[in-house]
PDB file of N, CA and C in Angstrom:
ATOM      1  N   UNK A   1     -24.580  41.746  69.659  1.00  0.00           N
ATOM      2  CA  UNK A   1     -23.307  41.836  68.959  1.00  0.00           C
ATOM      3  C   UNK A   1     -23.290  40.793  67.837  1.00  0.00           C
ATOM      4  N   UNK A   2     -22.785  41.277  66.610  1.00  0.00           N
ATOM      5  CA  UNK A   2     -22.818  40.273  65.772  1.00  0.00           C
ATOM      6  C   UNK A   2     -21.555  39.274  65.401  1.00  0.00           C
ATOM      7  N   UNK A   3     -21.441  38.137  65.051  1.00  0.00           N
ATOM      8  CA  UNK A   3     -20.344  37.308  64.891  1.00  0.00           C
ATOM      9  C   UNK A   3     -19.423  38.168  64.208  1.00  0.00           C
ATOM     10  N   UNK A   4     -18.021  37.733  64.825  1.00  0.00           N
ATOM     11  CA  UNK A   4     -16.804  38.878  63.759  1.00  0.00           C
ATOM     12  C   UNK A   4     -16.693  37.696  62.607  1.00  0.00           C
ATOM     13  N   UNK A   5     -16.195  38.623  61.852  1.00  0.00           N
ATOM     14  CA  UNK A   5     -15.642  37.854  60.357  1.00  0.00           C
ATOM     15  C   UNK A   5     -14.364  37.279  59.995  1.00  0.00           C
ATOM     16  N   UNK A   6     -14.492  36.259  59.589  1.00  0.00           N
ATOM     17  CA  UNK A   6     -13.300  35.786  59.592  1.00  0.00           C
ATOM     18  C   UNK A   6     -12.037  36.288  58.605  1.00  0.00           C
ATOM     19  N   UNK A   7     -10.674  36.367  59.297  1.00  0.00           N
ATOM     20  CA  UNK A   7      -9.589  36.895  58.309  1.00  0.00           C
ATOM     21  C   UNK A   7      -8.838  35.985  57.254  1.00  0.00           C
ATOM     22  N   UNK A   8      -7.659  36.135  57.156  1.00  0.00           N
ATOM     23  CA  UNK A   8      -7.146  35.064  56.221  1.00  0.00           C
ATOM     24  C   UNK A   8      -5.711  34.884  57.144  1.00  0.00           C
ATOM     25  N   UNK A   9      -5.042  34.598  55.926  1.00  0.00           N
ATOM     26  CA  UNK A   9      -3.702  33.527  56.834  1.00  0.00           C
ATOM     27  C   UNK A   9      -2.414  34.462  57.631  1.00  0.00           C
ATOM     28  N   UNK A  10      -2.131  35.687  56.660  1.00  0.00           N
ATOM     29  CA  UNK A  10      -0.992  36.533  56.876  1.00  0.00           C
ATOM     30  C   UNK A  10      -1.738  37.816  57.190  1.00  0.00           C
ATOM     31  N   UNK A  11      -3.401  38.028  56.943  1.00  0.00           N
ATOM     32  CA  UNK A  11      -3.551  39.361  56.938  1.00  0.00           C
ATOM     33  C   UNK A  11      -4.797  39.332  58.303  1.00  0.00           C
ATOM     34  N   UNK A  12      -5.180  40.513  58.745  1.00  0.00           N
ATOM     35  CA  UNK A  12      -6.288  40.381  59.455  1.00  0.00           C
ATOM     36  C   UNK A  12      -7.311  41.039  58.541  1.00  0.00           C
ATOM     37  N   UNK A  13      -8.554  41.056  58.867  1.00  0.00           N
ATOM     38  CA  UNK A  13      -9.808  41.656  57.772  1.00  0.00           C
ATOM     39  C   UNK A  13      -9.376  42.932  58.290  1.00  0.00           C
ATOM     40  N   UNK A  14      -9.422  44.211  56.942  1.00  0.00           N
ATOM     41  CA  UNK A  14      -9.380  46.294  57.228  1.00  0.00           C
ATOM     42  C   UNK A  14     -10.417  46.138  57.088  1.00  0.00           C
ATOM     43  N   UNK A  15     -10.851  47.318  58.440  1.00  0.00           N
ATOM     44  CA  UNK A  15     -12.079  48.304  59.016  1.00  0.00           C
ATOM     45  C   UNK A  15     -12.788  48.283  57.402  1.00  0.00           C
ATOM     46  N   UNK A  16     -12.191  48.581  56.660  1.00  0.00           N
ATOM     47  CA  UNK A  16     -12.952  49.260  55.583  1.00  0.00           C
ATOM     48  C   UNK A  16     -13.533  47.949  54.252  1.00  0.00           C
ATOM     49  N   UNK A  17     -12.873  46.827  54.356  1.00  0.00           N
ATOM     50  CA  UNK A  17     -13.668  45.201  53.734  1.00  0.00           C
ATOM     51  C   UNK A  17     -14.259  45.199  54.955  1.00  0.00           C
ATOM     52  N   UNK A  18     -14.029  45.468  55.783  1.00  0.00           N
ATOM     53  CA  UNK A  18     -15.182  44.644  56.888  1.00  0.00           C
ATOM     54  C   UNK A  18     -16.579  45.220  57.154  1.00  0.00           C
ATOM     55  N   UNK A  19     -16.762  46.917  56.794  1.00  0.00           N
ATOM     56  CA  UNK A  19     -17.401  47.974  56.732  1.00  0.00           C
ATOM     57  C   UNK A  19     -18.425  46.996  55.353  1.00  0.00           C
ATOM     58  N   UNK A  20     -17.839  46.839  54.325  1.00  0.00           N
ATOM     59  CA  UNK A  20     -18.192  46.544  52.779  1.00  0.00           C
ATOM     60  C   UNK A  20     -19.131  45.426  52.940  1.00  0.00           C
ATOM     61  N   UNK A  21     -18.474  44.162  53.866  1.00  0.00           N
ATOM     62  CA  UNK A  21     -18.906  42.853  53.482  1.00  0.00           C
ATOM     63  C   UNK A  21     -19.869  43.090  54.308  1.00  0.00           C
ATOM     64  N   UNK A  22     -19.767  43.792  56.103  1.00  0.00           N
ATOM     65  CA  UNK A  22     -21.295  43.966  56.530  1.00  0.00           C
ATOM     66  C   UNK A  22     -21.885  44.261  56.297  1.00  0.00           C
ATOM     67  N   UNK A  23     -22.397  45.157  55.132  1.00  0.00           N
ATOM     68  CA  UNK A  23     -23.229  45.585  54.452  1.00  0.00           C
ATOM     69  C   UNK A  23     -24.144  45.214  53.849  1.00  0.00           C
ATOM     70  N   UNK A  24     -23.352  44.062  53.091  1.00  0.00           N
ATOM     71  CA  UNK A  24     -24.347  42.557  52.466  1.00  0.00           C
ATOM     72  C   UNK A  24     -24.286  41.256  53.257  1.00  0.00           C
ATOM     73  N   UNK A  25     -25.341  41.326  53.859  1.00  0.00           N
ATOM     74  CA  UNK A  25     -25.530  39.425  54.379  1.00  0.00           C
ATOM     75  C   UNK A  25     -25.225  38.601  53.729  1.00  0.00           C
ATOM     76  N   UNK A  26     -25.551  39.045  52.283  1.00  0.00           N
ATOM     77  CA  UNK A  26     -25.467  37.710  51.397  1.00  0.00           C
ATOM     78  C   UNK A  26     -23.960  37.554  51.028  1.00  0.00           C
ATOM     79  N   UNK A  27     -22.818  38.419  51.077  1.00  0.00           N
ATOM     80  CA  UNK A  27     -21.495  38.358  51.063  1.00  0.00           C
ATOM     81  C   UNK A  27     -20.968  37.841  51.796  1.00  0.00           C
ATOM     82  N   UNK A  28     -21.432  38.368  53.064  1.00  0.00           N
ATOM     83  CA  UNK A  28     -20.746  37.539  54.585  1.00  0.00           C
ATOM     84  C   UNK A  28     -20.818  36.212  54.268  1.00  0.00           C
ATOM     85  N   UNK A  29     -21.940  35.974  53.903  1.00  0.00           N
ATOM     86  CA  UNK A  29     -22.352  34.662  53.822  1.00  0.00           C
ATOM     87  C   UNK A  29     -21.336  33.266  53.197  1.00  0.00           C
ATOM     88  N   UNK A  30     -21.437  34.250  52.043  1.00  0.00           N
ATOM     89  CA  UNK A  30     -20.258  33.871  50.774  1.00  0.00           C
ATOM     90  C   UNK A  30     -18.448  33.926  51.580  1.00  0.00           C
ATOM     91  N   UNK A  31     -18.626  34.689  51.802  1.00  0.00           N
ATOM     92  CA  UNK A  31     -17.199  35.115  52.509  1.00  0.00           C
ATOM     93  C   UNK A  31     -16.843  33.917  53.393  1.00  0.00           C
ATOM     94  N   UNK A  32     -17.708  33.589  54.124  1.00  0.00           N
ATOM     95  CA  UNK A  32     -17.494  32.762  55.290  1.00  0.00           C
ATOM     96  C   UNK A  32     -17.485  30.751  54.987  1.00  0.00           C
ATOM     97  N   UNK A  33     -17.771  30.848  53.517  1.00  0.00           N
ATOM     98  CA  UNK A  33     -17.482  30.014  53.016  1.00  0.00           C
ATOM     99  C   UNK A  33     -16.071  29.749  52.580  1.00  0.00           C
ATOM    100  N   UNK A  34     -15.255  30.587  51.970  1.00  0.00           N
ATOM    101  CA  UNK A  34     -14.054  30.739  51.574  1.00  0.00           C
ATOM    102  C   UNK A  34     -13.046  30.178  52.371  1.00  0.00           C
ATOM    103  N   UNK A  35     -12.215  29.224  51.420  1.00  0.00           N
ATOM    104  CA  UNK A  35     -10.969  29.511  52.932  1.00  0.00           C
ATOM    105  C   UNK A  35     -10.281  29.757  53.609  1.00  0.00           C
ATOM    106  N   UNK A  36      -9.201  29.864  54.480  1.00  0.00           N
ATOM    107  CA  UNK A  36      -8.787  30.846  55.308  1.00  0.00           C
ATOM    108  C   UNK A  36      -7.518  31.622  53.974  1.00  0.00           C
ATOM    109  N   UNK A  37      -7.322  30.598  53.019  1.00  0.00           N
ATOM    110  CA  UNK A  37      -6.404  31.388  51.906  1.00  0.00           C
ATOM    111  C   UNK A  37      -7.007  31.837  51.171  1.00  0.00           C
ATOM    112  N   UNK A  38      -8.219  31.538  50.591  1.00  0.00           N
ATOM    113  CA  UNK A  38      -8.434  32.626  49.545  1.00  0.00           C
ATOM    114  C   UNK A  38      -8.833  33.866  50.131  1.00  0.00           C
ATOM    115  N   UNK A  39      -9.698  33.234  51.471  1.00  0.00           N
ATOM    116  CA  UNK A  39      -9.444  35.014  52.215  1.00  0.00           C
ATOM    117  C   UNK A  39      -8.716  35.945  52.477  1.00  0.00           C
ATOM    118  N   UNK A  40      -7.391  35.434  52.587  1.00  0.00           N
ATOM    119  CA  UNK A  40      -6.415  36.375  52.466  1.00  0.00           C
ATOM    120  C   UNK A  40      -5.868  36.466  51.162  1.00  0.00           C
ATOM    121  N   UNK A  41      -6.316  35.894  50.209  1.00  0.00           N
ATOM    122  CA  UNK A  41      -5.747  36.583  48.585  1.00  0.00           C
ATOM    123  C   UNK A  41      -6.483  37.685  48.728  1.00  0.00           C
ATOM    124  N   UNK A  42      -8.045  37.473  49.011  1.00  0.00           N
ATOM    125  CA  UNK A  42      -9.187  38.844  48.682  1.00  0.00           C
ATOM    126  C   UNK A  42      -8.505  40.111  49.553  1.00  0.00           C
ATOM    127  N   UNK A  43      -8.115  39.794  50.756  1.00  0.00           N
ATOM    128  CA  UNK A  43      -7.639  40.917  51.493  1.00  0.00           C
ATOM    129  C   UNK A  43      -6.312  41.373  51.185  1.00  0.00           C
ATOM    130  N   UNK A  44      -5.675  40.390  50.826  1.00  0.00           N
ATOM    131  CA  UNK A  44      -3.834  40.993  50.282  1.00  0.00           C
ATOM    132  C   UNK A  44      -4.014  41.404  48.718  1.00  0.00           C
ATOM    133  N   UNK A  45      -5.202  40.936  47.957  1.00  0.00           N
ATOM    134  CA  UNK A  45      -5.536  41.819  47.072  1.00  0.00           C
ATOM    135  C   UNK A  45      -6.262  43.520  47.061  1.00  0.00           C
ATOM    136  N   UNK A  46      -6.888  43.724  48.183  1.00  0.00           N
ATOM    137  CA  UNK A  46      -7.765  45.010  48.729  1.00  0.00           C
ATOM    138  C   UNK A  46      -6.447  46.089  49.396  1.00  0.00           C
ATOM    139  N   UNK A  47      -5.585  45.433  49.742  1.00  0.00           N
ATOM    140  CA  UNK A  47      -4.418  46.136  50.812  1.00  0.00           C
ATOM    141  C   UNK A  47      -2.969  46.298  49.861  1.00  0.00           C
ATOM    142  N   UNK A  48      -2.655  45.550  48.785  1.00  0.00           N
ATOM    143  CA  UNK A  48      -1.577  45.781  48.088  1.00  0.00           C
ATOM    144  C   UNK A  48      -1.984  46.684  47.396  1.00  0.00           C
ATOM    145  N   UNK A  49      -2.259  47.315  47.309  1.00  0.00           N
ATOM    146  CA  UNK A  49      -2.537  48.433  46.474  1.00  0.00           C
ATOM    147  C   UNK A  49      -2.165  49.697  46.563  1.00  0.00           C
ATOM    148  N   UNK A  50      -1.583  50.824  45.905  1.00  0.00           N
ATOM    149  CA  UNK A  50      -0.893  52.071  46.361  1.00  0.00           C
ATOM    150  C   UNK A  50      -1.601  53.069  45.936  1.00  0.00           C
ATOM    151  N   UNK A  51      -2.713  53.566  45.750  1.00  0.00           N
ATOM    152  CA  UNK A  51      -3.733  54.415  45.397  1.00  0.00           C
ATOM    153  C   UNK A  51      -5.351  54.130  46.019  1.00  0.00           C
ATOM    154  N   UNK A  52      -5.529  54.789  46.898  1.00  0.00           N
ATOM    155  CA  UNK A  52      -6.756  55.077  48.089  1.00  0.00           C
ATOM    156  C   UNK A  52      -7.667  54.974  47.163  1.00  0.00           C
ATOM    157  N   UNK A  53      -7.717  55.439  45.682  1.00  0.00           N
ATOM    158  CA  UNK A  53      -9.123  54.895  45.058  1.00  0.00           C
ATOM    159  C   UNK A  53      -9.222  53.774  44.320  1.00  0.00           C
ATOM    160  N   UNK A  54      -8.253  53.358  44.027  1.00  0.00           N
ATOM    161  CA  UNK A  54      -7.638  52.066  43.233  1.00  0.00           C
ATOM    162  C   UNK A  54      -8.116  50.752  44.619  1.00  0.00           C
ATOM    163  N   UNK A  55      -7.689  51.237  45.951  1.00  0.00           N
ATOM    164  CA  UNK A  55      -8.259  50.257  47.213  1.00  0.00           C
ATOM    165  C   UNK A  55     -10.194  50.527  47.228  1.00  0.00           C
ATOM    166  N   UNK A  56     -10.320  51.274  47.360  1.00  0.00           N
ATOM    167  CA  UNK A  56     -11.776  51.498  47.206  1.00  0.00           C
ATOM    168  C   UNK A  56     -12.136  50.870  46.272  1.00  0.00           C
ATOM    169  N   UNK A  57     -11.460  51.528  45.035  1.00  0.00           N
ATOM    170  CA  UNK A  57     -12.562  50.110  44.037  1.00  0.00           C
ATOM    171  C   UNK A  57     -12.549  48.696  44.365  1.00  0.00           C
ATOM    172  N   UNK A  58     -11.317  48.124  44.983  1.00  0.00           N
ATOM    173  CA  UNK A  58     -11.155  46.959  45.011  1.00  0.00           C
ATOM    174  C   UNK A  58     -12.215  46.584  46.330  1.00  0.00           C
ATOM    175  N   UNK A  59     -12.789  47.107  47.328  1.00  0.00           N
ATOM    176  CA  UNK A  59     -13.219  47.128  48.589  1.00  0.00           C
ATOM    177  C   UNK A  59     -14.637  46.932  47.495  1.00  0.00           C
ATOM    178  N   UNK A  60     -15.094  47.671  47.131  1.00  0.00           N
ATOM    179  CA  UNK A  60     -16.795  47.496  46.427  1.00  0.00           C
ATOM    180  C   UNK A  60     -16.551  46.372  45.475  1.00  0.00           C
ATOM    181  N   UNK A  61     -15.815  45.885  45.027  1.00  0.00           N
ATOM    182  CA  UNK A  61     -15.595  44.829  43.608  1.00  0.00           C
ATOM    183  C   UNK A  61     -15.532  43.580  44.556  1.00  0.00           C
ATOM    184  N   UNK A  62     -15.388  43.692  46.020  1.00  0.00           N
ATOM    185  CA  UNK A  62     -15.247  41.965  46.545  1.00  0.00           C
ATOM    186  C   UNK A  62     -16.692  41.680  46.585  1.00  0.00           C
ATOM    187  N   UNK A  63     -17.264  42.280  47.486  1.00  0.00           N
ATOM    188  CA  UNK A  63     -18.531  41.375  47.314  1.00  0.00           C
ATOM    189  C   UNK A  63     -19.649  41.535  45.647  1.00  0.00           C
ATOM    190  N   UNK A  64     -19.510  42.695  45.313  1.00  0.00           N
ATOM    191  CA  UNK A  64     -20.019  42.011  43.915  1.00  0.00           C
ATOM    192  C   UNK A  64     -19.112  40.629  43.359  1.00  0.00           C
ATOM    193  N   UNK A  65     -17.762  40.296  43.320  1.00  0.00           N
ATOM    194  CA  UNK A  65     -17.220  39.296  42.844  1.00  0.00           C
ATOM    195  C   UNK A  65     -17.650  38.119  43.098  1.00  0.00           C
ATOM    196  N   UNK A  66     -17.766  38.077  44.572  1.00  0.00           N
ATOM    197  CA  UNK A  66     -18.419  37.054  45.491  1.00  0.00           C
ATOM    198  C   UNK A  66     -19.645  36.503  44.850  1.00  0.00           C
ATOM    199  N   UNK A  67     -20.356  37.842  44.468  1.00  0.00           N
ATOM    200  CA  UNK A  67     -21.931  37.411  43.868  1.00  0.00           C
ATOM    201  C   UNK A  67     -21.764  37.155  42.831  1.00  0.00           C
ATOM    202  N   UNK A  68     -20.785  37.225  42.402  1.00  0.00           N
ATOM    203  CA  UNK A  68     -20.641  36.445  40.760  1.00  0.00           C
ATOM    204  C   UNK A  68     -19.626  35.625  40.920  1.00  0.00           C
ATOM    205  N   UNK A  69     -19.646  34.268  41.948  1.00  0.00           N
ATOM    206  CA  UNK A  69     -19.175  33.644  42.221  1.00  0.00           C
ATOM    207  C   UNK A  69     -17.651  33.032  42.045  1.00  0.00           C
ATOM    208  N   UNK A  70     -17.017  34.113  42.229  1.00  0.00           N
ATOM    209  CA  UNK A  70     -15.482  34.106  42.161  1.00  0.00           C
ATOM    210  C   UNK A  70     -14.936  33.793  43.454  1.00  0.00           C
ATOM    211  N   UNK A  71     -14.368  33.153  43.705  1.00  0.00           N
ATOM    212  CA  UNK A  71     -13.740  32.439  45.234  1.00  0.00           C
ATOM    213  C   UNK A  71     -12.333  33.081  45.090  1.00  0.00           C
ATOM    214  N   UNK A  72     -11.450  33.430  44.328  1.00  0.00           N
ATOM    215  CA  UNK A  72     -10.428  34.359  44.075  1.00  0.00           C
ATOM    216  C   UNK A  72     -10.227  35.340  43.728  1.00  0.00           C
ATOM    217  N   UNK A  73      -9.408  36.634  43.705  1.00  0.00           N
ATOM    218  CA  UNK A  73      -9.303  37.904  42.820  1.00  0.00           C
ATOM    219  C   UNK A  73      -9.096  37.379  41.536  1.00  0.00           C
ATOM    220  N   UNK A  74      -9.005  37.422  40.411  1.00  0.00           N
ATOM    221  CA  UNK A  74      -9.161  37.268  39.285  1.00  0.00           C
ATOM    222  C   UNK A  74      -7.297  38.006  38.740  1.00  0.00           C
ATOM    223  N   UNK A  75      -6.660  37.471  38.067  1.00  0.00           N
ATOM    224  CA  UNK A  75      -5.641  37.071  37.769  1.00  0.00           C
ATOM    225  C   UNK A  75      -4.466  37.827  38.710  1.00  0.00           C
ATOM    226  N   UNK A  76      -4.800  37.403  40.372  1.00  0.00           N
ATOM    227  CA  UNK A  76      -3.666  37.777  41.125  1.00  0.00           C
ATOM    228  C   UNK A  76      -3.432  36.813  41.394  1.00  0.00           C
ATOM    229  N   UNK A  77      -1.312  37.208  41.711  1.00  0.00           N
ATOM    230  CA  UNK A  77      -0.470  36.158  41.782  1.00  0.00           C
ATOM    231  C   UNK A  77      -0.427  35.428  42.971  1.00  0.00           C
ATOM    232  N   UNK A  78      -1.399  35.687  43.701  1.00  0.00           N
ATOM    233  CA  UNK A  78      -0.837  35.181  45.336  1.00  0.00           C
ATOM    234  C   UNK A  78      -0.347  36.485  46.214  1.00  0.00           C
ATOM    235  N   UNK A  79      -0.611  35.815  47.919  1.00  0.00           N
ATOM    236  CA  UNK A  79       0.063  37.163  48.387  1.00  0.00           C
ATOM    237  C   UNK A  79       1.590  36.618  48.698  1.00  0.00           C
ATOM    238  N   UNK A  80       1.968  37.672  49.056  1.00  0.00           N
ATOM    239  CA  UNK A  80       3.394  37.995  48.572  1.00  0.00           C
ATOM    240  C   UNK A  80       3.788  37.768  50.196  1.00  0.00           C
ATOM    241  N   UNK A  81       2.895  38.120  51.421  1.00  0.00           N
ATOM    242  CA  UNK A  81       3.198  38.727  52.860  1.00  0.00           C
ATOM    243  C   UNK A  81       3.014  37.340  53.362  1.00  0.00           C
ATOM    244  N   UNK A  82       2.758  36.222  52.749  1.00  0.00           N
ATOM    245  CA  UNK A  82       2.837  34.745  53.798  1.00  0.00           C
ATOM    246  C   UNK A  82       4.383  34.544  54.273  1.00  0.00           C
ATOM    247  N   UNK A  83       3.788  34.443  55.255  1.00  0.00           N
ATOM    248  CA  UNK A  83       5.579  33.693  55.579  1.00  0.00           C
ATOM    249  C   UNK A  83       5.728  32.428  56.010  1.00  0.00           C
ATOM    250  N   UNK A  84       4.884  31.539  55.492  1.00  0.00           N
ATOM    251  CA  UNK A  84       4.493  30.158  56.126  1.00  0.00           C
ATOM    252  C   UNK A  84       5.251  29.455  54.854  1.00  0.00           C
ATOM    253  N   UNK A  85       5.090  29.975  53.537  1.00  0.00           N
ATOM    254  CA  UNK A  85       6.092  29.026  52.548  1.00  0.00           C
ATOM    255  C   UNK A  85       6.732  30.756  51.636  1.00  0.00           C
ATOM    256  N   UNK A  86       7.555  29.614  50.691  1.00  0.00           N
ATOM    257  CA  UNK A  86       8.546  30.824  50.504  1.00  0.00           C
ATOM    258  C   UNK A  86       6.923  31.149  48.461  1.00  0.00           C
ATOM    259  N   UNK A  87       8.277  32.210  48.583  1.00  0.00           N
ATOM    260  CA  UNK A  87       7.359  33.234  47.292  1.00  0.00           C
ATOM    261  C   UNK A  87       7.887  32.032  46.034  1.00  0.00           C
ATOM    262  N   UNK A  88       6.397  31.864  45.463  1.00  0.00           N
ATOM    263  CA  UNK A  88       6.770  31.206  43.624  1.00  0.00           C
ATOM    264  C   UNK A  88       7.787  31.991  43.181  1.00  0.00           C
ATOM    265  N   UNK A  89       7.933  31.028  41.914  1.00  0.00           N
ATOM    266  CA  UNK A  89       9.032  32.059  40.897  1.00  0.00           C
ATOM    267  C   UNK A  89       7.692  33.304  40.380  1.00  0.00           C
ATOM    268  N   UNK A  90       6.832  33.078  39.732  1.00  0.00           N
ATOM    269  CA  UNK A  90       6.241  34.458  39.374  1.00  0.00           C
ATOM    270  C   UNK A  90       6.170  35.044  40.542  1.00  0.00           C
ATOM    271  N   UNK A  91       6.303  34.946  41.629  1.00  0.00           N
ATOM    272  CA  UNK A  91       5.162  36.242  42.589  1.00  0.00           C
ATOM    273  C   UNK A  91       6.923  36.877  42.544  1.00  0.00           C
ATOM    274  N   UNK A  92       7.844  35.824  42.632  1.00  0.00           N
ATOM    275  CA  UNK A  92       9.551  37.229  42.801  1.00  0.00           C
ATOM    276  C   UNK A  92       9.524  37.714  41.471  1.00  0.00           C
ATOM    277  N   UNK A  93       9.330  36.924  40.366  1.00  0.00           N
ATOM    278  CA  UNK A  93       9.399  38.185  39.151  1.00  0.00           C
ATOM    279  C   UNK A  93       8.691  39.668  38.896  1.00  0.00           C
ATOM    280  N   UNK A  94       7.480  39.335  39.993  1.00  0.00           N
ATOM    281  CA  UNK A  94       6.705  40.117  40.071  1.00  0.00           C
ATOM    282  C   UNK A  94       7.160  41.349  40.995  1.00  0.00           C
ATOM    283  N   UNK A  95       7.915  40.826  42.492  1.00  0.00           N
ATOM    284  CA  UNK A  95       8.840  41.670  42.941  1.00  0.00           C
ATOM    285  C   UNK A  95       9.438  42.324  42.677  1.00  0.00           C
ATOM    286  N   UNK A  96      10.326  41.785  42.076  1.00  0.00           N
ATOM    287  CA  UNK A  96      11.402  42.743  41.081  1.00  0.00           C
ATOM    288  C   UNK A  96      10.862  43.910  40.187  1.00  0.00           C
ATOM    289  N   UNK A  97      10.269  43.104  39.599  1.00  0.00           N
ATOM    290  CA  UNK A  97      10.082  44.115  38.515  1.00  0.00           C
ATOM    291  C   UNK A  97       9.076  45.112  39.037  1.00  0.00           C
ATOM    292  N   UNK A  98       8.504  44.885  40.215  1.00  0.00           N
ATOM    293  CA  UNK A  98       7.763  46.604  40.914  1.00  0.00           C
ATOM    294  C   UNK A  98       9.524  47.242  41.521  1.00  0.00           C
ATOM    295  N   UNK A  99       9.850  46.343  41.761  1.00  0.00           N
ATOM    296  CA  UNK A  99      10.596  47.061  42.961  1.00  0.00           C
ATOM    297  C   UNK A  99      12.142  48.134  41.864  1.00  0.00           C
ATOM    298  N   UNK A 100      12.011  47.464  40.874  1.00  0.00           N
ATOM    299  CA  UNK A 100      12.659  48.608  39.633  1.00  0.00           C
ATOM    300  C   UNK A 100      12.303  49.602  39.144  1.00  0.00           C
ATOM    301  N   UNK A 101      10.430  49.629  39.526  1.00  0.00           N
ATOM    302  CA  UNK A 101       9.882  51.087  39.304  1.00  0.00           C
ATOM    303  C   UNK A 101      10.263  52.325  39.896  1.00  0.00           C
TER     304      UNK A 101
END
C-alpha cells in the first residue's frame, strides 16, 4: 500500500488530483513539500470551479505547475471555504460580484 497524500486545511485531496498527482512521483514529491495551505489553495483552486472541463484542466495543470515550480495557483485569491479566519476584503469582493451573476 502506498503512503496517502496529504490534504490541505478546509479541503480533503478529490479522487480525481489524487488520481493526477499519483501518476507522477516527481509531483507527489513536490506536493508533499507544500504546506498544508498552499495545498489547499491547489485543491480549492481544482474544486471551485463550475465546468467539469474547466476542473480537468485545472487537475492536469497542477502537477505540470508544480514542475515549473509554482508553490501556488497563479493569481488566485485564496480559498474562500476556511473557516479558521474570516474572508479578506478582495476574496468578499470577489463574492459578491460572482454571486450577482
Amino acid at each position: 500500500m502506498s503512503k496517502a497524500l496529504s490534504g490541505g486545511v478546509a479541503h480533503d485531496l478529490p479522487e480525481d488530483l489524487r488520481k493526477a498527482l499519483r501518476s507522477d512521483p516527481a509531483a507527489v514529491a513536490i506536493w508533499e513539500t507544500l504546506t498544508p495551505l498552499a495545498r489547499n489553495e491547489w485543491i480549492c483552486w481544482v474544486v471551485s470551479v463550475k465546468k467539469p472541463e474547466t476542473r480537468c484542466e485545472h487537475v492536469k495543470r497542477v502537477c505540470s505547475e508544480l514542475h515549473d515550480g509554482m508553490r501556488r495557483p497563479c493569481c488566485f485569491v485564496g480559498c474562500i471555504h476556511r473557516s479558521d479566519k474570516p474572508l479578506s476584503p478582495s476574496q468578499k469582493y470577489l463574492v459578491e460580484k460572482q454571486s450577482k451573476k
